[in-house]
PDB file of N, CA and C in Angstrom:
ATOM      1  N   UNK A   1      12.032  -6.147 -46.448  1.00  0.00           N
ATOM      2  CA  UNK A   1      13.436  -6.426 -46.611  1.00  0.00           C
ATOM      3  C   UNK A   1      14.244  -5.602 -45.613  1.00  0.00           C
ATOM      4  N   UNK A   2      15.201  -6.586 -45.175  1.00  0.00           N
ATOM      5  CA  UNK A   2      15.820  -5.722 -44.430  1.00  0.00           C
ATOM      6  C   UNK A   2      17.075  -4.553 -44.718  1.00  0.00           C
ATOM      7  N   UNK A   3      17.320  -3.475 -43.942  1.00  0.00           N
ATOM      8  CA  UNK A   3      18.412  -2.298 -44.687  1.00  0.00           C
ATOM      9  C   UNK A   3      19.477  -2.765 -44.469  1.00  0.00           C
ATOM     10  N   UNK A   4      20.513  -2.883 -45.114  1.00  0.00           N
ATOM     11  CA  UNK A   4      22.056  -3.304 -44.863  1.00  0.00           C
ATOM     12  C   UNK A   4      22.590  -2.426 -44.950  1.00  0.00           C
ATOM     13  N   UNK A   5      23.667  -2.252 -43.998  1.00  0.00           N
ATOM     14  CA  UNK A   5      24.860  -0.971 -43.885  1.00  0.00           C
ATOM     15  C   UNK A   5      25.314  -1.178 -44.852  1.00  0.00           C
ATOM     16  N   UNK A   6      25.781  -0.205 -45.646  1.00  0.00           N
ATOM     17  CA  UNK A   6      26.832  -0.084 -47.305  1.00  0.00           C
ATOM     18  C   UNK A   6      28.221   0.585 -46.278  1.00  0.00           C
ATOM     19  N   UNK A   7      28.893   0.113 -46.743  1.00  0.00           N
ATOM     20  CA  UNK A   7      30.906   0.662 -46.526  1.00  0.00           C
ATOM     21  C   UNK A   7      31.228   0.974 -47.822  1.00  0.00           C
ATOM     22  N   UNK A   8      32.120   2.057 -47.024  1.00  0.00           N
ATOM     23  CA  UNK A   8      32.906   2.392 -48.331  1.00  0.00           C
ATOM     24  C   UNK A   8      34.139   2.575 -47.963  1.00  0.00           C
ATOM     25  N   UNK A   9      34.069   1.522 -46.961  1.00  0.00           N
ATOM     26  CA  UNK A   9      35.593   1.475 -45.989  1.00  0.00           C
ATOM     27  C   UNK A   9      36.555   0.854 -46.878  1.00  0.00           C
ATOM     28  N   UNK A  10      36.270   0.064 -47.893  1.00  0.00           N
ATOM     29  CA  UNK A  10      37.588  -0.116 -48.218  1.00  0.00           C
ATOM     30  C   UNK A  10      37.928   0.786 -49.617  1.00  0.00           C
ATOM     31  N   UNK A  11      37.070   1.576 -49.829  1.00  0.00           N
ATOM     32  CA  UNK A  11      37.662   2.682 -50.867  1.00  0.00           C
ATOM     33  C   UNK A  11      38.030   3.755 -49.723  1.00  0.00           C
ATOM     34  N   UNK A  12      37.782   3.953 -48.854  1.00  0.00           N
ATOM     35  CA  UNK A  12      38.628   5.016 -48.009  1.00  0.00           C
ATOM     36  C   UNK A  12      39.766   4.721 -47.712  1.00  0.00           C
ATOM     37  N   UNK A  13      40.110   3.051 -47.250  1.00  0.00           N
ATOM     38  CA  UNK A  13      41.307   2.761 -47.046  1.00  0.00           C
ATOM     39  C   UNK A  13      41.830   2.432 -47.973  1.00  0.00           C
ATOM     40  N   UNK A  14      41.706   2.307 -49.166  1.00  0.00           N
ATOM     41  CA  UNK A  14      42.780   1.812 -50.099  1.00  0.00           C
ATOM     42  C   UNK A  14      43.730   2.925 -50.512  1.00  0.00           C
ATOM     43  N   UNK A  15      42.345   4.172 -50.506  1.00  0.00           N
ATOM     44  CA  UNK A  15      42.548   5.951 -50.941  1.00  0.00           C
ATOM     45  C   UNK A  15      43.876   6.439 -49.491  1.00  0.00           C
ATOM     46  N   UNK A  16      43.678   5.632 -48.346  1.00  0.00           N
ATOM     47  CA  UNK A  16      44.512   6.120 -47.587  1.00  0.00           C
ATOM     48  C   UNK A  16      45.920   4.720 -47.930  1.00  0.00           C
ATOM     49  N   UNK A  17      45.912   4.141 -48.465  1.00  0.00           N
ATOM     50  CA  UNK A  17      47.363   3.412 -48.767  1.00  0.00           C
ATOM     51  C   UNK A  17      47.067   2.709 -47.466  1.00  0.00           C
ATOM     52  N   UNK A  18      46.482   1.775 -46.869  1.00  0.00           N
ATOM     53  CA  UNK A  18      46.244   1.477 -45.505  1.00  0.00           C
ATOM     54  C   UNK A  18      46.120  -0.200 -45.809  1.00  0.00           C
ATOM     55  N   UNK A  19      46.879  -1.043 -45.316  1.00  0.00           N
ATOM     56  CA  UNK A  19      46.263  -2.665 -45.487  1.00  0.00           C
ATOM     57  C   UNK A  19      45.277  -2.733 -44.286  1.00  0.00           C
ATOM     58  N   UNK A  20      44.267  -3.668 -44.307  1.00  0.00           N
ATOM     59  CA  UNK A  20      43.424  -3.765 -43.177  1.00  0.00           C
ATOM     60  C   UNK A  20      44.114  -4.442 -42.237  1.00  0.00           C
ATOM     61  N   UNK A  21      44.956  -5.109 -41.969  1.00  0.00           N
ATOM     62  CA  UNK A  21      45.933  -5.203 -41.158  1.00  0.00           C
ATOM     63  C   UNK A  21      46.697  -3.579 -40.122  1.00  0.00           C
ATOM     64  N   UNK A  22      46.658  -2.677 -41.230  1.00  0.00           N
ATOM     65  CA  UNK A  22      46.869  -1.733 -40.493  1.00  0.00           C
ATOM     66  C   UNK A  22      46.117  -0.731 -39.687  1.00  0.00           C
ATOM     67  N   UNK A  23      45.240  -0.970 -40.308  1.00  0.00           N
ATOM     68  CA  UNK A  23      43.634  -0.195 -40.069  1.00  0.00           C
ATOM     69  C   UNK A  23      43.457  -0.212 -38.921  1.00  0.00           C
ATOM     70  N   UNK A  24      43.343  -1.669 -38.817  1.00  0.00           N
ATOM     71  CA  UNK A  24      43.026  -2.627 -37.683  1.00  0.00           C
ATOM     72  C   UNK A  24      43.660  -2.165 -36.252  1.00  0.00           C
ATOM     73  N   UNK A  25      45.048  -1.850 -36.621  1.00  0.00           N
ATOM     74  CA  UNK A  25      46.287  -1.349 -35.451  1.00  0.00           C
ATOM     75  C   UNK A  25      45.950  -0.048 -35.310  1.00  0.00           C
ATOM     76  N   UNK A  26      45.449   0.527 -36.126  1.00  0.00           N
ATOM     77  CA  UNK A  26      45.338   2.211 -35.485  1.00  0.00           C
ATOM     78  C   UNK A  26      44.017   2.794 -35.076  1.00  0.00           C
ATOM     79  N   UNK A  27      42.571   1.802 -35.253  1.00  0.00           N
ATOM     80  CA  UNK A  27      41.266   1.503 -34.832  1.00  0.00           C
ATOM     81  C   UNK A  27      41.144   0.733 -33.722  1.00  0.00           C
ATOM     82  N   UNK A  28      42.015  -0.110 -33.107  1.00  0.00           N
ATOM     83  CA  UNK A  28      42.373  -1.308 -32.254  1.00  0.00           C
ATOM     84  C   UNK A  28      41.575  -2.378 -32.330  1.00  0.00           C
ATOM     85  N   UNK A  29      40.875  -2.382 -33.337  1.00  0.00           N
ATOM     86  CA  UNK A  29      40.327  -3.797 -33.601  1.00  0.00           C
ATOM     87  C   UNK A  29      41.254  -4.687 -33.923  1.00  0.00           C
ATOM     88  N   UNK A  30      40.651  -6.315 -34.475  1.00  0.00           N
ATOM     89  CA  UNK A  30      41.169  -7.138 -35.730  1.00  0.00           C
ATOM     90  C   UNK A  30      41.085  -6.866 -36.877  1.00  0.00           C
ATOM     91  N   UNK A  31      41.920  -7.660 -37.568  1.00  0.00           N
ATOM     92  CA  UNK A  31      42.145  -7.412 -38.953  1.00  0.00           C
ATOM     93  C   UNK A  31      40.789  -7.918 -39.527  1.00  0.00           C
ATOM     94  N   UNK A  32      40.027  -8.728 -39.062  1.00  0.00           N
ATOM     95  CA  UNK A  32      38.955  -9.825 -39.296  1.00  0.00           C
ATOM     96  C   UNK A  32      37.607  -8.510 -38.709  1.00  0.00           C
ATOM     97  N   UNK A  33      37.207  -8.154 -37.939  1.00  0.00           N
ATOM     98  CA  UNK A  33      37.010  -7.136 -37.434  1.00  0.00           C
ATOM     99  C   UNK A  33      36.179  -6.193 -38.819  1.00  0.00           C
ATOM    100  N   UNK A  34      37.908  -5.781 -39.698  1.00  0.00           N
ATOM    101  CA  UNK A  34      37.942  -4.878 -40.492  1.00  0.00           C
ATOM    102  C   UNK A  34      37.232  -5.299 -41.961  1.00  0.00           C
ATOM    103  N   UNK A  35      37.647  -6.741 -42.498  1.00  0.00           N
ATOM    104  CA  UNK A  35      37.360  -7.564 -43.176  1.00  0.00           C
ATOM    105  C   UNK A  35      35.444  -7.767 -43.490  1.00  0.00           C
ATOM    106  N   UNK A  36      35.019  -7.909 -41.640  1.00  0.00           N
ATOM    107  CA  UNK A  36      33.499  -8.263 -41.639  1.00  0.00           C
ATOM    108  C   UNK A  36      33.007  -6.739 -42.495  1.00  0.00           C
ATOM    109  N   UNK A  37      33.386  -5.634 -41.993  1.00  0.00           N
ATOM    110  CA  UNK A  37      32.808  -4.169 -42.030  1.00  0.00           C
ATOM    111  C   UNK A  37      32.559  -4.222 -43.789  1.00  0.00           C
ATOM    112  N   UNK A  38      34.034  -4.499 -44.507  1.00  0.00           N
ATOM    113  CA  UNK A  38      33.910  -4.254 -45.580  1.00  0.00           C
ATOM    114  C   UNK A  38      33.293  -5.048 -46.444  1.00  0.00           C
ATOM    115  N   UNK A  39      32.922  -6.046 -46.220  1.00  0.00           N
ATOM    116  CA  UNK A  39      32.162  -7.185 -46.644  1.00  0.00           C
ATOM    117  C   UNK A  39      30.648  -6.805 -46.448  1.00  0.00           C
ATOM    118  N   UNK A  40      30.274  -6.062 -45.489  1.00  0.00           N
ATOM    119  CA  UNK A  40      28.920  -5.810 -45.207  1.00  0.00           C
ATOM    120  C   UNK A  40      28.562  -6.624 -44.288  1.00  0.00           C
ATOM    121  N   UNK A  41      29.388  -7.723 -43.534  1.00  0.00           N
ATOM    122  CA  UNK A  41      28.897  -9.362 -42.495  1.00  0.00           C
ATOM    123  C   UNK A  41      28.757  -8.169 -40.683  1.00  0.00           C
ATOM    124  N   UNK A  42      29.420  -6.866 -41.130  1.00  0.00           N
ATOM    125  CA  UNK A  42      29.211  -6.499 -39.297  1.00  0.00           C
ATOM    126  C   UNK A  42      29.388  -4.844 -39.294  1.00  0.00           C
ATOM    127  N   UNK A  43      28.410  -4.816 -38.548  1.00  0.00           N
ATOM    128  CA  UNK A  43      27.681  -3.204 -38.532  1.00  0.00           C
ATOM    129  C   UNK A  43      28.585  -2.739 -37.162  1.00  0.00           C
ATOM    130  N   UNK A  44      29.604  -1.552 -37.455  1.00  0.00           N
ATOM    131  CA  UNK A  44      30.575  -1.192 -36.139  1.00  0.00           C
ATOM    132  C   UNK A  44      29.671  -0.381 -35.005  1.00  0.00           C
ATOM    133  N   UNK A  45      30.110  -0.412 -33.710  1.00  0.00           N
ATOM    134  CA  UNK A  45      29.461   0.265 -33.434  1.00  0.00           C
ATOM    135  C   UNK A  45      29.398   1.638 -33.247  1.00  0.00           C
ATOM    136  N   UNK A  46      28.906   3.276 -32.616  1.00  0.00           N
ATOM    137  CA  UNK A  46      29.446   3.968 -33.153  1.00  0.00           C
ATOM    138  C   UNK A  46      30.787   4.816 -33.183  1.00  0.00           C
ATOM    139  N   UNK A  47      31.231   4.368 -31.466  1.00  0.00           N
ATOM    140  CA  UNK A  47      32.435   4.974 -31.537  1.00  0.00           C
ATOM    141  C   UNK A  47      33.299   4.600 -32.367  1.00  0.00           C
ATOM    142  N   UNK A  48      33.288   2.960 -33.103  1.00  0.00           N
ATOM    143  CA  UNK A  48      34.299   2.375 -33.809  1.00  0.00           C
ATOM    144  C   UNK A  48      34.139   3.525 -35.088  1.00  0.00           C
ATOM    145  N   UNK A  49      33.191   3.034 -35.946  1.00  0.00           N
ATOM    146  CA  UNK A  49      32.352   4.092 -36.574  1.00  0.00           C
ATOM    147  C   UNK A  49      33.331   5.491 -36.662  1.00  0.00           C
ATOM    148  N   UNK A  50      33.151   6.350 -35.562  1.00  0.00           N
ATOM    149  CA  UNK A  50      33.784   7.359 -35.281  1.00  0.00           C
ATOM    150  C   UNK A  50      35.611   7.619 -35.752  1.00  0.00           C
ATOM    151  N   UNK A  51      36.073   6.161 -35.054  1.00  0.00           N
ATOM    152  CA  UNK A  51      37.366   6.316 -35.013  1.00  0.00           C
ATOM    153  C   UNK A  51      38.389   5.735 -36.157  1.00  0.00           C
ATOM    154  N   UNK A  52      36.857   5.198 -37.116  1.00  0.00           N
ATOM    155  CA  UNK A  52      37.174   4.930 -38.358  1.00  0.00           C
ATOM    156  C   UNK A  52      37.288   6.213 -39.495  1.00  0.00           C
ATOM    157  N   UNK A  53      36.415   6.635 -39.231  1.00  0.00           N
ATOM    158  CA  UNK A  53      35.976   7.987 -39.929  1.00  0.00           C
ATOM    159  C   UNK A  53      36.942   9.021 -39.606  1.00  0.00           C
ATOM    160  N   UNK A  54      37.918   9.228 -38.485  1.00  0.00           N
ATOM    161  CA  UNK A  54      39.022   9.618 -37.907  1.00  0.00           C
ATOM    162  C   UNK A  54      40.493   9.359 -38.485  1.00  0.00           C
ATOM    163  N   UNK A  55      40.131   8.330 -38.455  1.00  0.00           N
ATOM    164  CA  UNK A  55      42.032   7.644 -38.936  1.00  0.00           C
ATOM    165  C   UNK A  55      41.762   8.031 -40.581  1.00  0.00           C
ATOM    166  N   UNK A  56      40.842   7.754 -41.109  1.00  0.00           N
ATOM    167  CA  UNK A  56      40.554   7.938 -42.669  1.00  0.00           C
ATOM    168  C   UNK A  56      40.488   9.395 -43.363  1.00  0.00           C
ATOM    169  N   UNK A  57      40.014  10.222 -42.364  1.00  0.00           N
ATOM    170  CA  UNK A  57      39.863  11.680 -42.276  1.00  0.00           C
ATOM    171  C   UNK A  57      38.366  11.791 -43.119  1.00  0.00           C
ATOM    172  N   UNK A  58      37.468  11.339 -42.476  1.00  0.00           N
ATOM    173  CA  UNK A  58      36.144  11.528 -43.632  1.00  0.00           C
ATOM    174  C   UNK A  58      35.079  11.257 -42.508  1.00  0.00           C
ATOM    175  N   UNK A  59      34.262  11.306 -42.519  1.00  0.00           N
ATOM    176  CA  UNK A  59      32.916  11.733 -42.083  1.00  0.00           C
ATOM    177  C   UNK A  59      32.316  10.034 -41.835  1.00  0.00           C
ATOM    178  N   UNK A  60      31.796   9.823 -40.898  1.00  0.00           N
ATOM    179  CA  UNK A  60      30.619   8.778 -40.887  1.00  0.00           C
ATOM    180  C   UNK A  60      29.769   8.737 -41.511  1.00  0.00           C
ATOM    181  N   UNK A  61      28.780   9.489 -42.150  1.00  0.00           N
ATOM    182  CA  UNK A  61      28.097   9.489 -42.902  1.00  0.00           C
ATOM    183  C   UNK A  61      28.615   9.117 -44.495  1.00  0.00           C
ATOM    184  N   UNK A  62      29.999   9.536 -44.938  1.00  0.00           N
ATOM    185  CA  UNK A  62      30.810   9.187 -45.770  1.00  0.00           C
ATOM    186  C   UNK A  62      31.039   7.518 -45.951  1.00  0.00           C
ATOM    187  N   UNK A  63      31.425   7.226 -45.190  1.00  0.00           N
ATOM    188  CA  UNK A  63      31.984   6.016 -44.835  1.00  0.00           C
ATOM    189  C   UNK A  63      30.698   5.183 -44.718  1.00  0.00           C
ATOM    190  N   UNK A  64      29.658   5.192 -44.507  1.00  0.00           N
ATOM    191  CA  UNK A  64      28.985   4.281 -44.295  1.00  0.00           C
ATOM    192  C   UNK A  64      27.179   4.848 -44.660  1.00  0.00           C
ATOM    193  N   UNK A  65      26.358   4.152 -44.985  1.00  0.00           N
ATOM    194  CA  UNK A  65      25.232   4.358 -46.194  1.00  0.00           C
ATOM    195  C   UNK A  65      24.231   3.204 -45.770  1.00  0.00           C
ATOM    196  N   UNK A  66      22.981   3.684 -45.563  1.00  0.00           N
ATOM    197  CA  UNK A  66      21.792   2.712 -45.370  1.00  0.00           C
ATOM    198  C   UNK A  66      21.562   2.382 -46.782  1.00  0.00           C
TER     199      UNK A  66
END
């Protein structure tokens, strides 16, 4: 079986008051982008990763779980 990335992106962003619309604007992705991550449909890569874990104030390893 294969491992799927776990998020916990959208309990970080909800915890930051953040719509994924906004996320989106201060990560420079799409809103759709943000949507795949939290759904589990798209694995970021790591700088995104990084600059997610940044705007949220939490750790990569936090944010995201084999």
């Amino acid at each position: 079986m294969k491992d799927r990335l776990r998020s916990n992106l959208l309990e970080y962003r909800t915890r930051a008051q953040l719509t994924q619309e906004e996320l989106a604007r201060e990560t420079g992705v799409t809103r759709q982008t943000i949507l795949a991550i939290e759904k589990g449909n798209y694995a970021p890569s790591v700088a995104l990763a990084l600059t997610l874990a940044k705007v949220l104030k939490t750790t990569v390893e936090e944010l995201f779980t084999i």
